[in-house]
C-alpha atoms as a PDB file:
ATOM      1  CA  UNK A   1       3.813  11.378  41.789  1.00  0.00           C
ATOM      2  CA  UNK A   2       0.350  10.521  40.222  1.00  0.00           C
ATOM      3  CA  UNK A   3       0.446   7.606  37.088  1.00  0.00           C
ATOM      4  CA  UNK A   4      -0.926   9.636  34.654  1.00  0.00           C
ATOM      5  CA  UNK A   5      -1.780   7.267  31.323  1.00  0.00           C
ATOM      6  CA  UNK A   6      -4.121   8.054  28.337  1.00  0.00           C
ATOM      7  CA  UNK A   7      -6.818   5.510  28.747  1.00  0.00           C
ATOM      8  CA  UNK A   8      -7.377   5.031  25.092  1.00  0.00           C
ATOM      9  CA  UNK A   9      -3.821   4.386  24.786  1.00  0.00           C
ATOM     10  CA  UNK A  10      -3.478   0.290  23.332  1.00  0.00           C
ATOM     11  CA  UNK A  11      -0.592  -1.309  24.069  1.00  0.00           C
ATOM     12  CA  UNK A  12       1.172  -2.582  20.667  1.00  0.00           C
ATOM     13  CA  UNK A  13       4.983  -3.835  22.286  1.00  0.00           C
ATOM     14  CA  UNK A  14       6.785  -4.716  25.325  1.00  0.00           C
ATOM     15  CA  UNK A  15      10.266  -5.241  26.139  1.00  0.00           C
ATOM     16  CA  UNK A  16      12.082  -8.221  27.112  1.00  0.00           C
ATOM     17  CA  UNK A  17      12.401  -8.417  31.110  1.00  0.00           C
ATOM     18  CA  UNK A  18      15.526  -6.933  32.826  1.00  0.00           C
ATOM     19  CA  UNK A  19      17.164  -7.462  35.850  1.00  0.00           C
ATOM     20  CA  UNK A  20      20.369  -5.279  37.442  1.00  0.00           C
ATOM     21  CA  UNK A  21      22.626  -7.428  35.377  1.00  0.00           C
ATOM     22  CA  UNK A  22      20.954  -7.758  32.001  1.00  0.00           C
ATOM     23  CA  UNK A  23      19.558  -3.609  31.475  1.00  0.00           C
ATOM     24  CA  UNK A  24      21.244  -2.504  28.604  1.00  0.00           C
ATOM     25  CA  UNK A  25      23.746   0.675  28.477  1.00  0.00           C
ATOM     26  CA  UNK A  26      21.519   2.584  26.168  1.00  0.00           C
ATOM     27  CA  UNK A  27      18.323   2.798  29.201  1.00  0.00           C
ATOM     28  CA  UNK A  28      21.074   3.834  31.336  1.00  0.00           C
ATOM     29  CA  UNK A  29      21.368   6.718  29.458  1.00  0.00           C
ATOM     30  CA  UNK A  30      18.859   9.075  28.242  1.00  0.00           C
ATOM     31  CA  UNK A  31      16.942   8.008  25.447  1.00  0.00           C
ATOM     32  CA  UNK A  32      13.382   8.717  24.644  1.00  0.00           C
ATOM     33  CA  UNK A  33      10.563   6.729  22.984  1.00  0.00           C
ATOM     34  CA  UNK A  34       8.741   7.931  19.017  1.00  0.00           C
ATOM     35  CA  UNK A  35       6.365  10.466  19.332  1.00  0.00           C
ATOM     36  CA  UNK A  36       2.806   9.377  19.935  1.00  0.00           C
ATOM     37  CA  UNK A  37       4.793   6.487  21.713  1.00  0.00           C
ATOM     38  CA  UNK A  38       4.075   5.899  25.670  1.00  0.00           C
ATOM     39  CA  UNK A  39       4.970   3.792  27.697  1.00  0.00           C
ATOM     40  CA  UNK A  40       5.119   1.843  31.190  1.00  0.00           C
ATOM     41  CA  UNK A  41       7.780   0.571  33.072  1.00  0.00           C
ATOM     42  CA  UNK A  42       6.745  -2.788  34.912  1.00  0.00           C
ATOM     43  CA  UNK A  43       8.088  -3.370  38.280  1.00  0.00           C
ATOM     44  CA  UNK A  44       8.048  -7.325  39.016  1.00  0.00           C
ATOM     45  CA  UNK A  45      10.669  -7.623  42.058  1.00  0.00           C
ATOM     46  CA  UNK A  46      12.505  -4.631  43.657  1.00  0.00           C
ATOM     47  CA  UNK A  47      12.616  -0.910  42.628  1.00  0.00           C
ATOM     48  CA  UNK A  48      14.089   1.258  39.915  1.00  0.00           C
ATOM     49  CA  UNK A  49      14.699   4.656  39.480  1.00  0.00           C
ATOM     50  CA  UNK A  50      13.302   6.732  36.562  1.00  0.00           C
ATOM     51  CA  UNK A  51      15.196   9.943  36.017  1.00  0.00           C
ATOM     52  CA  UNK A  52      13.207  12.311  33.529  1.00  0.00           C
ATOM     53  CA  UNK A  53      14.603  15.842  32.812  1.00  0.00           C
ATOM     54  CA  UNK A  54      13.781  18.772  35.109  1.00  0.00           C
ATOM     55  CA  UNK A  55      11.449  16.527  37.068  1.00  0.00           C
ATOM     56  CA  UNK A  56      12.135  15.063  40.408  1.00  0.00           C
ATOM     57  CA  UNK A  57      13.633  11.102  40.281  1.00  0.00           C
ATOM     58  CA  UNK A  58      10.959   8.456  40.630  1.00  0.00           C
ATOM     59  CA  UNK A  59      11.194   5.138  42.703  1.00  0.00           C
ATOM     60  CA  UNK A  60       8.894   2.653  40.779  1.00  0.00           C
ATOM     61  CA  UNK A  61       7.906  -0.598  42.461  1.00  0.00           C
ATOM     62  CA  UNK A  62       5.649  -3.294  41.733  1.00  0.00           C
ATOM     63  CA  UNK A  63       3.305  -1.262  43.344  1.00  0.00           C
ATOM     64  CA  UNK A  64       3.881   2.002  41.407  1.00  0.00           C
ATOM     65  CA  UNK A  65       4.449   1.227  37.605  1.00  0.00           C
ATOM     66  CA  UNK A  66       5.518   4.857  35.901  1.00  0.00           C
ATOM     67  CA  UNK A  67       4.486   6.652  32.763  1.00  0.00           C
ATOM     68  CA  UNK A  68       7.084   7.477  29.929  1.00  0.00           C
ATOM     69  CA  UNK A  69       5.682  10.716  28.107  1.00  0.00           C
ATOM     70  CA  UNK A  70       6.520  10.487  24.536  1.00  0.00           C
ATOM     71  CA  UNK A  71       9.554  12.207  23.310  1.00  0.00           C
ATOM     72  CA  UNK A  72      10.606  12.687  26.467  1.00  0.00           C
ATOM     73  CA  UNK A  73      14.538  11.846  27.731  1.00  0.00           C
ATOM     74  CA  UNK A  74      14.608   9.770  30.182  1.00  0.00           C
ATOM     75  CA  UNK A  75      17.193   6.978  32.023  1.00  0.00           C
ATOM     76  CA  UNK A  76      16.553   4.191  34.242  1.00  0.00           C
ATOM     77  CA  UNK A  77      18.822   3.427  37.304  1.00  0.00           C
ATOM     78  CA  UNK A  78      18.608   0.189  39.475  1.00  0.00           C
ATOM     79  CA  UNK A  79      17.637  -0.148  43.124  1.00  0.00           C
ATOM     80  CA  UNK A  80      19.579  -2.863  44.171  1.00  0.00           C
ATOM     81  CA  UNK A  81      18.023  -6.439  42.858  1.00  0.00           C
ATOM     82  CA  UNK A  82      15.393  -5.543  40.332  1.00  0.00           C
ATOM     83  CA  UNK A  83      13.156  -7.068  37.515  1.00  0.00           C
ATOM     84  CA  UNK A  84      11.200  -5.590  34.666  1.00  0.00           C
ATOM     85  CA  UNK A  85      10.065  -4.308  31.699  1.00  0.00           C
ATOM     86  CA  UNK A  86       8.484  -1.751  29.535  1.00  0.00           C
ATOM     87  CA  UNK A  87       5.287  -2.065  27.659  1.00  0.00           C
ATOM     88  CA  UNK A  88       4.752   0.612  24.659  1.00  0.00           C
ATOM     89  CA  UNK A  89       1.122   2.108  23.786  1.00  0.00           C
ATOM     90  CA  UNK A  90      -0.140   4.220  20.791  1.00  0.00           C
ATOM     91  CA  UNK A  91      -3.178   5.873  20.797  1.00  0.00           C
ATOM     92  CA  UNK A  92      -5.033   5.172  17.862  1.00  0.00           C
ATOM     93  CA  UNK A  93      -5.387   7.211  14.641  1.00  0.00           C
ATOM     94  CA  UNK A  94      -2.110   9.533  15.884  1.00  0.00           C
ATOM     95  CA  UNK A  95       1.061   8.933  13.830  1.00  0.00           C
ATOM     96  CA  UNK A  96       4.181   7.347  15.320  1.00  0.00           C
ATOM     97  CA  UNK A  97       6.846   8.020  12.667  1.00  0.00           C
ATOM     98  CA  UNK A  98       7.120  11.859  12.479  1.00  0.00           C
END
């Protein structure tokens, strides 16, 4: 599956980095970002798997980072021994508090 990312998005946050032990409950679960809120999920060592809603499950690597639409449910699952994180983006001039 293609990495589709806005290129005027500007990234404004990341996460702390994650491992198999430390990934919190909640990105376990479906959750979803703001709206006008993107982001990227940064693969440093192993793989993850990034369940969306009606879509088919994605294995993201170091190699393949992976797009989080806004607004859009999602959960994160590990591979085994993995490390990452998630960097958030905004495009400008579009509200992210609706």
């Amino acid at each position: 599956m293609p990495d589709i990312f806005p290129p005027n998005a500007v990234k404004y946050s990341e996460s702390p980095v994650f491992t198999q032990d430390t990934l919190p409950d909640a990105l376990r679960r479906d959750h979803q970002t703001k709206a006008s809120v993107w982001g990227r999920i940064m693969v440093h060592e192993g793989s993850l798997l990034y369940l969306r809603k009606g879509k088919p499950a994605q294995t993201v690597t170091a190699a393949e980072p992976a797009t989080i639409w806004p607004e859009e449910p999602h959960s994160v699952t590990p591979g085994g021994i993995v490390s990452f994180r998630v960097e958030f983006y905004r495009i400008p001039d579009q509200e992210t508090d609706r």
